[in-house]
N, C-alpha and C. Protein backbone atom coordinates (compact mmCIF):
# COMPACT_ATOMS: atom_id res chain seq x y z
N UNK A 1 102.26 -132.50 -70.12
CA UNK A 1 103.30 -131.50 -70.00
C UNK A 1 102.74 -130.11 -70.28
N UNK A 2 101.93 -129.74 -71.34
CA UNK A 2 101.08 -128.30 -71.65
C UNK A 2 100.33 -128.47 -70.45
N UNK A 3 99.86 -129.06 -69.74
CA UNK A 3 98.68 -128.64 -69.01
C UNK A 3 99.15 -128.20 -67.54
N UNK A 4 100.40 -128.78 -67.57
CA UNK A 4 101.86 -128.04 -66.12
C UNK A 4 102.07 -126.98 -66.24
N UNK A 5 102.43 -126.58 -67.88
CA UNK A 5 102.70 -125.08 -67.88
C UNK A 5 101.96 -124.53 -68.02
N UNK A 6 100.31 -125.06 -68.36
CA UNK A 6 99.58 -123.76 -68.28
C UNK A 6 98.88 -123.40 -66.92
N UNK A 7 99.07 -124.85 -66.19
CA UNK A 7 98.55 -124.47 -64.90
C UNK A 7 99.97 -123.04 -64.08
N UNK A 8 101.21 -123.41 -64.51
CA UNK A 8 102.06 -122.71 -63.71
C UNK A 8 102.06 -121.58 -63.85
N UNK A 9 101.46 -120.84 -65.63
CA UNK A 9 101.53 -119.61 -66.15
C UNK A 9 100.01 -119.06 -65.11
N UNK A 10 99.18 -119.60 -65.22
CA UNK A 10 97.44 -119.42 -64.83
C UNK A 10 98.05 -119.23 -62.51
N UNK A 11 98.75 -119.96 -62.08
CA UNK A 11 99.16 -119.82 -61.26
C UNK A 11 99.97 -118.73 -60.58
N UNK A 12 100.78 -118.32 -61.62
CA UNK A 12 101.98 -116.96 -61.25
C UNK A 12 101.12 -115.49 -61.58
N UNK A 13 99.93 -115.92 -62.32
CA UNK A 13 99.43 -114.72 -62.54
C UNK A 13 98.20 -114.26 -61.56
N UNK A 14 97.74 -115.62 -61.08
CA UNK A 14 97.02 -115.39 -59.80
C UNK A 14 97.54 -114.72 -58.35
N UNK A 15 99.07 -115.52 -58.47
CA UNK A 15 99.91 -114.36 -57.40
C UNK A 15 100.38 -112.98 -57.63
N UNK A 16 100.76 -113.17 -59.02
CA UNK A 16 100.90 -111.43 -58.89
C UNK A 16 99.41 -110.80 -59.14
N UNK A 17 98.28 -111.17 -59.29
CA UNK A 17 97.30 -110.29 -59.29
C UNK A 17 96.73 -110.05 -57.49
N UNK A 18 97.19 -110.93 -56.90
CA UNK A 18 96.90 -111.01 -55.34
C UNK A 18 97.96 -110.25 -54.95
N UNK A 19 99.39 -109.63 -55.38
CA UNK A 19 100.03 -108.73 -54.45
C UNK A 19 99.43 -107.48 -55.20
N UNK A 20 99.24 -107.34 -56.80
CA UNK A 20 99.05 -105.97 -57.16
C UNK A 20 97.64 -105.66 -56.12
N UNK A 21 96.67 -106.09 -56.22
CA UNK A 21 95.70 -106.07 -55.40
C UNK A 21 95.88 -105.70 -53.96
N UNK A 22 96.99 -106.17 -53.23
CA UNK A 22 97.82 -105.77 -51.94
C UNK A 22 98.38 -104.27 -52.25
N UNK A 23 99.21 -104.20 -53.13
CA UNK A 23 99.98 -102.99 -52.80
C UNK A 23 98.84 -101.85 -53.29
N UNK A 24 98.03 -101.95 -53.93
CA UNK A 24 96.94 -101.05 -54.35
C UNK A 24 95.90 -100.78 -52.69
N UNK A 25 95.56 -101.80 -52.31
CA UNK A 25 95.21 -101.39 -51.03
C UNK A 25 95.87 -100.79 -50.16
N UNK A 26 97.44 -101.24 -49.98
CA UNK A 26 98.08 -100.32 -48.85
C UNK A 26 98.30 -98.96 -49.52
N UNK A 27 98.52 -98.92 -50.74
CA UNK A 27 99.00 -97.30 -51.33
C UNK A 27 97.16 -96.44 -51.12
N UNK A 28 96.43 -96.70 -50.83
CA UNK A 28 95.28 -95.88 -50.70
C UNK A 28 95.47 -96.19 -49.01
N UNK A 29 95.53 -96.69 -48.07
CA UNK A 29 95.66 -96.55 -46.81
C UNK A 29 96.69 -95.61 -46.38
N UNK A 30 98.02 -95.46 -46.92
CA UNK A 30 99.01 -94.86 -47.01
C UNK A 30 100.17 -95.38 -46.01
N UNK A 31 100.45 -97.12 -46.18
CA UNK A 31 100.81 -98.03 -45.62
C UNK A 31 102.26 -98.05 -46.43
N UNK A 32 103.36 -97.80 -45.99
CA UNK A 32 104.76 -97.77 -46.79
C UNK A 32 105.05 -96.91 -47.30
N UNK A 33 104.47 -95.59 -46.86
CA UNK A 33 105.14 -93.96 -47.68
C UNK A 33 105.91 -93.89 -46.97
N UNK A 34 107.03 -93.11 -47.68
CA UNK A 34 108.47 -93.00 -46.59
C UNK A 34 108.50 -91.22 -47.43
N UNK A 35 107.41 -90.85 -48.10
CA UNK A 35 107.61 -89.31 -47.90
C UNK A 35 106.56 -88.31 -47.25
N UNK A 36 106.49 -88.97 -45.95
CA UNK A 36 105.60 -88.42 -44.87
C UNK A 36 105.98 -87.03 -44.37
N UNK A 37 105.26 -86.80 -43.42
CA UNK A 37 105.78 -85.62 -42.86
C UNK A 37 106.46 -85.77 -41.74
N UNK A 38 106.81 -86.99 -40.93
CA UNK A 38 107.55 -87.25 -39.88
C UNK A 38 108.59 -88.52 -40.29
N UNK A 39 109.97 -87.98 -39.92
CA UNK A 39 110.48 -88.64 -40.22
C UNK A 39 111.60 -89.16 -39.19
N UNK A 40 112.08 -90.68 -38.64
CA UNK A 40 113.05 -91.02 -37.85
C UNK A 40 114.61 -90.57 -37.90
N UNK A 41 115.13 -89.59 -37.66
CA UNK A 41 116.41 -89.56 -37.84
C UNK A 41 117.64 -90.31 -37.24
N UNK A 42 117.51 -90.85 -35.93
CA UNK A 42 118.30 -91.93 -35.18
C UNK A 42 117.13 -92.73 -34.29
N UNK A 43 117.86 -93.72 -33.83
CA UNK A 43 117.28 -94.45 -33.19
C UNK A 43 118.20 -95.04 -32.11
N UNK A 44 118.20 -95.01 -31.07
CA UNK A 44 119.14 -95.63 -29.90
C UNK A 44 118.65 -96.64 -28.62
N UNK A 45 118.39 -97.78 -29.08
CA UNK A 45 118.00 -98.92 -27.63
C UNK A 45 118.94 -99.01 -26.62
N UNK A 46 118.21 -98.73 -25.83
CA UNK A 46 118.48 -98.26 -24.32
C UNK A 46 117.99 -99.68 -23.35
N UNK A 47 117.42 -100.32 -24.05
CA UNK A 47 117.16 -101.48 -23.46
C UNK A 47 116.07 -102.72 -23.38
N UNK A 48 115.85 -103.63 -23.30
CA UNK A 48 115.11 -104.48 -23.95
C UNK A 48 113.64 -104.03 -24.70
N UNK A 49 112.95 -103.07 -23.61
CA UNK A 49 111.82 -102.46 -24.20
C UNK A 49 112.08 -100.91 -24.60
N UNK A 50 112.97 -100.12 -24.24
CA UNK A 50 113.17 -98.75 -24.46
C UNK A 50 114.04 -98.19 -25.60
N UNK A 51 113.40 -97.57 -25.94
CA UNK A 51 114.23 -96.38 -26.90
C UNK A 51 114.46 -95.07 -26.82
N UNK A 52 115.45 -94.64 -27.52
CA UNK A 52 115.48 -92.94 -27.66
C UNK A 52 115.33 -92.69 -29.14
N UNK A 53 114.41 -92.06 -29.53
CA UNK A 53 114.45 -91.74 -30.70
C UNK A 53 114.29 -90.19 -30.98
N UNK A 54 115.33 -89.48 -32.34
CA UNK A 54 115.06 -88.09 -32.71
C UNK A 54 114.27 -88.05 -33.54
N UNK A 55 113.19 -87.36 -33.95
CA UNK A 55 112.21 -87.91 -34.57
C UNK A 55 112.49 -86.39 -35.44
N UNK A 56 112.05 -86.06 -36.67
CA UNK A 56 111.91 -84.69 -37.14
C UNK A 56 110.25 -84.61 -37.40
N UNK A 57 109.51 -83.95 -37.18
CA UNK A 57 108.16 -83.36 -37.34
C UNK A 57 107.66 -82.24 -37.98
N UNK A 58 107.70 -82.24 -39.42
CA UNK A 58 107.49 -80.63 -40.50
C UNK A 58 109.01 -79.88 -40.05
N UNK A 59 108.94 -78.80 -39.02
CA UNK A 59 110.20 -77.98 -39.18
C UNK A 59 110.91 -78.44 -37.65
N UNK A 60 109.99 -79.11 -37.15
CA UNK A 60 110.43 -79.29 -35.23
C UNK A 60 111.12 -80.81 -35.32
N UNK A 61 112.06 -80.89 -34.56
CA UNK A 61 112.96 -82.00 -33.99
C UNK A 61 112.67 -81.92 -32.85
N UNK A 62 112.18 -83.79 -32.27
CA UNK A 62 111.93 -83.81 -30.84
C UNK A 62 112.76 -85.21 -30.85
N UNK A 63 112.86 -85.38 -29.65
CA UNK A 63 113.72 -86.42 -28.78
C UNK A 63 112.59 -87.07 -28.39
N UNK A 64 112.30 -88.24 -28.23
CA UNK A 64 110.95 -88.98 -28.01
C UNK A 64 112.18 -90.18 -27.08
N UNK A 65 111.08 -90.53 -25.88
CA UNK A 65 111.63 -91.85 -25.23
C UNK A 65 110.46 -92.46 -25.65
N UNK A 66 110.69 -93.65 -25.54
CA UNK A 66 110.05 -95.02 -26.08
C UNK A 66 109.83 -96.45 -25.11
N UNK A 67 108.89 -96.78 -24.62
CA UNK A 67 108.51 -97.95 -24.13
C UNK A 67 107.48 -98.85 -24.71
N UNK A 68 107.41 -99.97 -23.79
CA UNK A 68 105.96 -100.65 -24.35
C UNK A 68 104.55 -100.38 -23.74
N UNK A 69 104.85 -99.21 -22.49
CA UNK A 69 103.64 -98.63 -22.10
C UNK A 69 103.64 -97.36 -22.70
N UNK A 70 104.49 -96.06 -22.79
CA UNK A 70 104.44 -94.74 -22.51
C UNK A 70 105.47 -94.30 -24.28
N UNK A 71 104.86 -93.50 -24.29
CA UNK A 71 105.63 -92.34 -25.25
C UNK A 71 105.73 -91.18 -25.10
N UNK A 72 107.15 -90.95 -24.68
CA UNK A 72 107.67 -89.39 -23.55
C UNK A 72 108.53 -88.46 -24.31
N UNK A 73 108.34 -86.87 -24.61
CA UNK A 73 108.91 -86.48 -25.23
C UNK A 73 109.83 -85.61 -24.23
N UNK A 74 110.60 -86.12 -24.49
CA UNK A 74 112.07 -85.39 -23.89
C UNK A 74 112.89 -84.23 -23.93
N UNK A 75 113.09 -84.22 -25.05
CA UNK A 75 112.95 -82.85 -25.52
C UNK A 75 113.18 -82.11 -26.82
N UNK A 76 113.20 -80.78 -27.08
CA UNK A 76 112.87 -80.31 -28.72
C UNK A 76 114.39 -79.86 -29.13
N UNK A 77 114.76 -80.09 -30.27
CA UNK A 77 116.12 -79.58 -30.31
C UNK A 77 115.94 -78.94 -31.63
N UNK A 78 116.87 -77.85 -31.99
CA UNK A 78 116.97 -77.09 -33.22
C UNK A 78 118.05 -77.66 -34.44
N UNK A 79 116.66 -77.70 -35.12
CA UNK A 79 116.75 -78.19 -36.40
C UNK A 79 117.76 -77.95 -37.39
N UNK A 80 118.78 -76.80 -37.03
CA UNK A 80 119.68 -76.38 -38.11
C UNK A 80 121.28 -77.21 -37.19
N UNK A 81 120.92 -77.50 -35.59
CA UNK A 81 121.92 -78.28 -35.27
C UNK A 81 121.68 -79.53 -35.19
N UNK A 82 120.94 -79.82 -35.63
CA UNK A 82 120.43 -81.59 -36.03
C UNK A 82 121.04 -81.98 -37.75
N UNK A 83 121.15 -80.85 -38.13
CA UNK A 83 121.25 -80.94 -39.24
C UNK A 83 122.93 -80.97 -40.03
N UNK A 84 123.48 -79.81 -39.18
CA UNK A 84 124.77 -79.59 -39.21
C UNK A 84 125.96 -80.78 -38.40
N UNK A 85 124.77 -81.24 -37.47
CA UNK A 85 125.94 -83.02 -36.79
C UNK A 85 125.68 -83.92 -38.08
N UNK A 86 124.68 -84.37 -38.74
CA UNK A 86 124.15 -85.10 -39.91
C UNK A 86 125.20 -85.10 -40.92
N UNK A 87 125.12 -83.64 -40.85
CA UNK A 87 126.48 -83.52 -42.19
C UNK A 87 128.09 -83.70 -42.06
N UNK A 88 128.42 -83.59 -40.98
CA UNK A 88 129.62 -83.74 -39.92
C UNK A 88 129.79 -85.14 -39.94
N UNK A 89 128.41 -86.02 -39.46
CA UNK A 89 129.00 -87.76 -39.60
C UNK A 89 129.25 -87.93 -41.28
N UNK A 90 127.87 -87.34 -41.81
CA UNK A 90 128.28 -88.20 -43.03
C UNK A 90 129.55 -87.65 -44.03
N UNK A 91 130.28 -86.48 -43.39
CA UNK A 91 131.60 -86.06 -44.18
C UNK A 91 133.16 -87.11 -43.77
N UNK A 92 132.54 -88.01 -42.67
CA UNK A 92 133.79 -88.35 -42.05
C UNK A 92 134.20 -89.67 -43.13
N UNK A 93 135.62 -89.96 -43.56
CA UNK A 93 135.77 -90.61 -43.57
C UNK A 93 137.01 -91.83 -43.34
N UNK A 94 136.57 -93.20 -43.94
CA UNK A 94 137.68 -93.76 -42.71
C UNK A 94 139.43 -93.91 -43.40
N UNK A 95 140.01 -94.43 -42.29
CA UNK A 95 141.59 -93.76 -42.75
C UNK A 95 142.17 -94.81 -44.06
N UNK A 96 143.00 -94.49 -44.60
CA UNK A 96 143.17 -95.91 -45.65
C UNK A 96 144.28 -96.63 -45.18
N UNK A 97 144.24 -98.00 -45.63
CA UNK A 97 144.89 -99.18 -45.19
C UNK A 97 145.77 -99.76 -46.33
N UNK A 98 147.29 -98.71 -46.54
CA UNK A 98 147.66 -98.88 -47.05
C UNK A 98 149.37 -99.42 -46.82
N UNK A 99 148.81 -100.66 -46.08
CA UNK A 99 150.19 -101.48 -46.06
C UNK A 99 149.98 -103.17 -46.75
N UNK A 100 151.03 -103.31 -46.91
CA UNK A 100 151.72 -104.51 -47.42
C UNK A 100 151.06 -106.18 -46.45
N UNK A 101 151.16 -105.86 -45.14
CA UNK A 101 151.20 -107.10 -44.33
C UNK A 101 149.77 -107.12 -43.69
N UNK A 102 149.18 -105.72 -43.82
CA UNK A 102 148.06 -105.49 -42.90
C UNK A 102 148.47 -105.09 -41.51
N UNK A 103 149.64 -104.85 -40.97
CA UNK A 103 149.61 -104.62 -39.56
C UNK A 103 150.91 -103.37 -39.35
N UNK A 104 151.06 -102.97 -40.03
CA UNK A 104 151.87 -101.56 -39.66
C UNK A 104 151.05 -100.38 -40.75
N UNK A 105 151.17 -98.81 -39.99
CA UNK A 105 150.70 -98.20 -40.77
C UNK A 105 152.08 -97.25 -41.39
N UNK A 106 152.07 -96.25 -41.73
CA UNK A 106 153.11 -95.91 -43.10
C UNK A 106 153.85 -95.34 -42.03
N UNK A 107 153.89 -94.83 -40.85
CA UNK A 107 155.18 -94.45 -39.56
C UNK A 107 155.36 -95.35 -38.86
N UNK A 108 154.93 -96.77 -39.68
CA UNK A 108 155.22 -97.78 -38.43
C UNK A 108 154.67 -98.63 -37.53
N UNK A 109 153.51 -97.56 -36.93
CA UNK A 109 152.78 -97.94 -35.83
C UNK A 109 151.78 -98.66 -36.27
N UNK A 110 151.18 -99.21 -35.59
CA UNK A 110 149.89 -99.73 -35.63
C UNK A 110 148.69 -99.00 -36.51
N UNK A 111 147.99 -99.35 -37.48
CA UNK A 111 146.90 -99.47 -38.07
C UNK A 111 145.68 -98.59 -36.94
N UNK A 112 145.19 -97.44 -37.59
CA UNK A 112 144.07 -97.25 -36.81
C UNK A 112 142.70 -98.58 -36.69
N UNK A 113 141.81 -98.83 -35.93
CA UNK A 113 140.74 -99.90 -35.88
C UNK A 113 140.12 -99.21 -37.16
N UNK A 114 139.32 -100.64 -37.76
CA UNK A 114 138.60 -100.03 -38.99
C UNK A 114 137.47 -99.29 -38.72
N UNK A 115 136.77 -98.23 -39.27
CA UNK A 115 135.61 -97.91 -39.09
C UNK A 115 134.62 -98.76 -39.67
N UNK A 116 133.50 -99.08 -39.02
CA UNK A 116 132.41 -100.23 -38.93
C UNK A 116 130.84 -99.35 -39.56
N UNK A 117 130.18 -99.87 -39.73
CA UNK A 117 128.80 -99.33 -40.01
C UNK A 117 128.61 -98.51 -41.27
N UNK A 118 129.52 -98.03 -41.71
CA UNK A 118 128.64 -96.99 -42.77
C UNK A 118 129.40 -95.19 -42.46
N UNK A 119 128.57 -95.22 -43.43
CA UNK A 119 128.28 -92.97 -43.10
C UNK A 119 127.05 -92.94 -42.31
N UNK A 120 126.57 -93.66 -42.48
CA UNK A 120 124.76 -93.41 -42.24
C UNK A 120 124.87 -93.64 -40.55
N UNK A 121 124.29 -92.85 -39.75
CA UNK A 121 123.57 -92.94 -38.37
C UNK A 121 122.04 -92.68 -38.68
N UNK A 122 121.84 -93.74 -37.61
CA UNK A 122 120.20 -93.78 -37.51
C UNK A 122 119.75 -94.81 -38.45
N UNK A 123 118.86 -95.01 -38.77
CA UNK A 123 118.08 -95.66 -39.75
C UNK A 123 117.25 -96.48 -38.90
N UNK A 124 116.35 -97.33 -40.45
CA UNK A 124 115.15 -98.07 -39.36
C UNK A 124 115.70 -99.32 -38.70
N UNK A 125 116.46 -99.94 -38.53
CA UNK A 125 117.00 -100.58 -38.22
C UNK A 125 118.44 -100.22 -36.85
N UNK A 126 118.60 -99.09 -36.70
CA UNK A 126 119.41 -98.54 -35.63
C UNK A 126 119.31 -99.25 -34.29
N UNK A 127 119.89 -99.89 -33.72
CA UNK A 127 119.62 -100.44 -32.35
C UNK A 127 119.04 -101.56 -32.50
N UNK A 128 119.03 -102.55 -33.05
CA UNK A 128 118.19 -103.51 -33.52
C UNK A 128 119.11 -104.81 -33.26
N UNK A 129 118.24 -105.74 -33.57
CA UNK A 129 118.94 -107.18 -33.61
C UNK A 129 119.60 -107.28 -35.25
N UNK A 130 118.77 -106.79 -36.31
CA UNK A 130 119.12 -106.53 -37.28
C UNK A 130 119.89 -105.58 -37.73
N UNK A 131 120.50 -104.73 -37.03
CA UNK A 131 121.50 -103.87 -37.28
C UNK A 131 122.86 -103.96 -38.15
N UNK A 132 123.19 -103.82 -38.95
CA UNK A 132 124.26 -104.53 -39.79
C UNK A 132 125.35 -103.73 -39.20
N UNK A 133 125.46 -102.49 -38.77
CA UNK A 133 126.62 -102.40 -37.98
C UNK A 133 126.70 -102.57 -36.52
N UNK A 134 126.13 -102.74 -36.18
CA UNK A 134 126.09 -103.50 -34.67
C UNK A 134 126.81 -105.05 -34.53
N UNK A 135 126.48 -105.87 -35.67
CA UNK A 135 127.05 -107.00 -35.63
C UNK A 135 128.18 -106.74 -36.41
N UNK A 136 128.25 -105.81 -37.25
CA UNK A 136 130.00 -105.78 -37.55
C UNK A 136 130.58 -105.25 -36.43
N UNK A 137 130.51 -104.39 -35.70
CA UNK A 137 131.23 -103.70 -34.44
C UNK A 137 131.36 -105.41 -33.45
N UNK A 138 130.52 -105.84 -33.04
CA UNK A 138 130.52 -106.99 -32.29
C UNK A 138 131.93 -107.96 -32.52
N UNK A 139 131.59 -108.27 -34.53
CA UNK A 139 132.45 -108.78 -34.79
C UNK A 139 134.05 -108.26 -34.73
N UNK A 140 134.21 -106.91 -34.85
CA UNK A 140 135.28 -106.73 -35.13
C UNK A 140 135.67 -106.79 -34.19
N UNK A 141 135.25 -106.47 -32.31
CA UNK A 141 135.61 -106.42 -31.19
C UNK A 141 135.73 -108.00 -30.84
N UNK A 142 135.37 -108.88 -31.59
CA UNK A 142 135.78 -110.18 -31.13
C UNK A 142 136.98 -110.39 -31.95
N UNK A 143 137.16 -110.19 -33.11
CA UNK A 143 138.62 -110.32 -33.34
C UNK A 143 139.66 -109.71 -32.73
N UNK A 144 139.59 -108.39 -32.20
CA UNK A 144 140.37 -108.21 -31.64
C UNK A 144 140.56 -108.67 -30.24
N UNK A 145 139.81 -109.24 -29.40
CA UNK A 145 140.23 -110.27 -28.53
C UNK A 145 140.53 -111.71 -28.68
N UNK A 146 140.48 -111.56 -29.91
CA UNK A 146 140.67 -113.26 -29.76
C UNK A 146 142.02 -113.47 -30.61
N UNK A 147 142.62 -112.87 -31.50
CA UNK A 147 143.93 -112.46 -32.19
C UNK A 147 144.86 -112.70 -31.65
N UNK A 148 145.73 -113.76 -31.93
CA UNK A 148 147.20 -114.23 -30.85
C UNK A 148 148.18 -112.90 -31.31
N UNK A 149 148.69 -112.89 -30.69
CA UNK A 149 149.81 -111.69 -31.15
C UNK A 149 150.92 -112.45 -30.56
């Protein structure tokens, strides 16, 4: 029984000395800095291999298209109106749902649709299979077709 746990202690320390050893190599390559000088601000798939991406670069914002052959810059946009839509999404927010049954709103009518995704546009994950609001939007558009009324 001592010689299980000392193999398991002698074992866990061999793995974490094999990732510290990892992340010490990528932090001198400069493999996982996310305070670079270029940074992704949206991301939009356009289609199985293509993207649109706004990319920011030091003080310049460019529009970059994206394939699996070519990387096309589209075009440059100003940075103080990249900045001022940014703040515009992330001020919005969604309406409140404050009824009793879930299906009337306070004049009666119908419930606005919920807002899906977040504050956040863009991210690394934007347009993705992994998208967490992409598959909530999906989902919520299947409930609402499939909902007997």
């Amino acid at each position: 029984m001592t010689w299980m746990i000392i193999r398991l202690v002698l074992s866990l320390a061999f793995v974490g000395g094999v990732l510290w050893f990892a992340a010490r190599v990528a932090q001198k390559r400069g493999l996982g800095s996310s305070g670079g000088l270029v940074d992704v601000v949206a991301r939009q798939r356009l289609g199985r291999t293509s993207t649109v991406n706004v990319v920011r670069v030091a003080d310049r914002v460019l529009v970059v298209g994206a394939t699996e052959e070519h990387v096309t810059l589209l075009a440059e946009l100003d940075g103080e109106a990249v900045e001022a839509v940014e703040a515009t999404l992330a001020a919005r927010v969604p309406a409140p749902r404050s009824s009793q049954d879930g299906e009337d709103g306070e004049d009666g009518g119908p419930l606005p649709a919920p807002r899906v995704g977040g504050g956040r546009v863009g991210g690394a994950l934007a347009g993705s299979v992994l998208d967490r609001g992409g598959w909530a939007s999906f989902v919520t558009q299947l409930r609402d077709r499939t909902v007997r009324r």
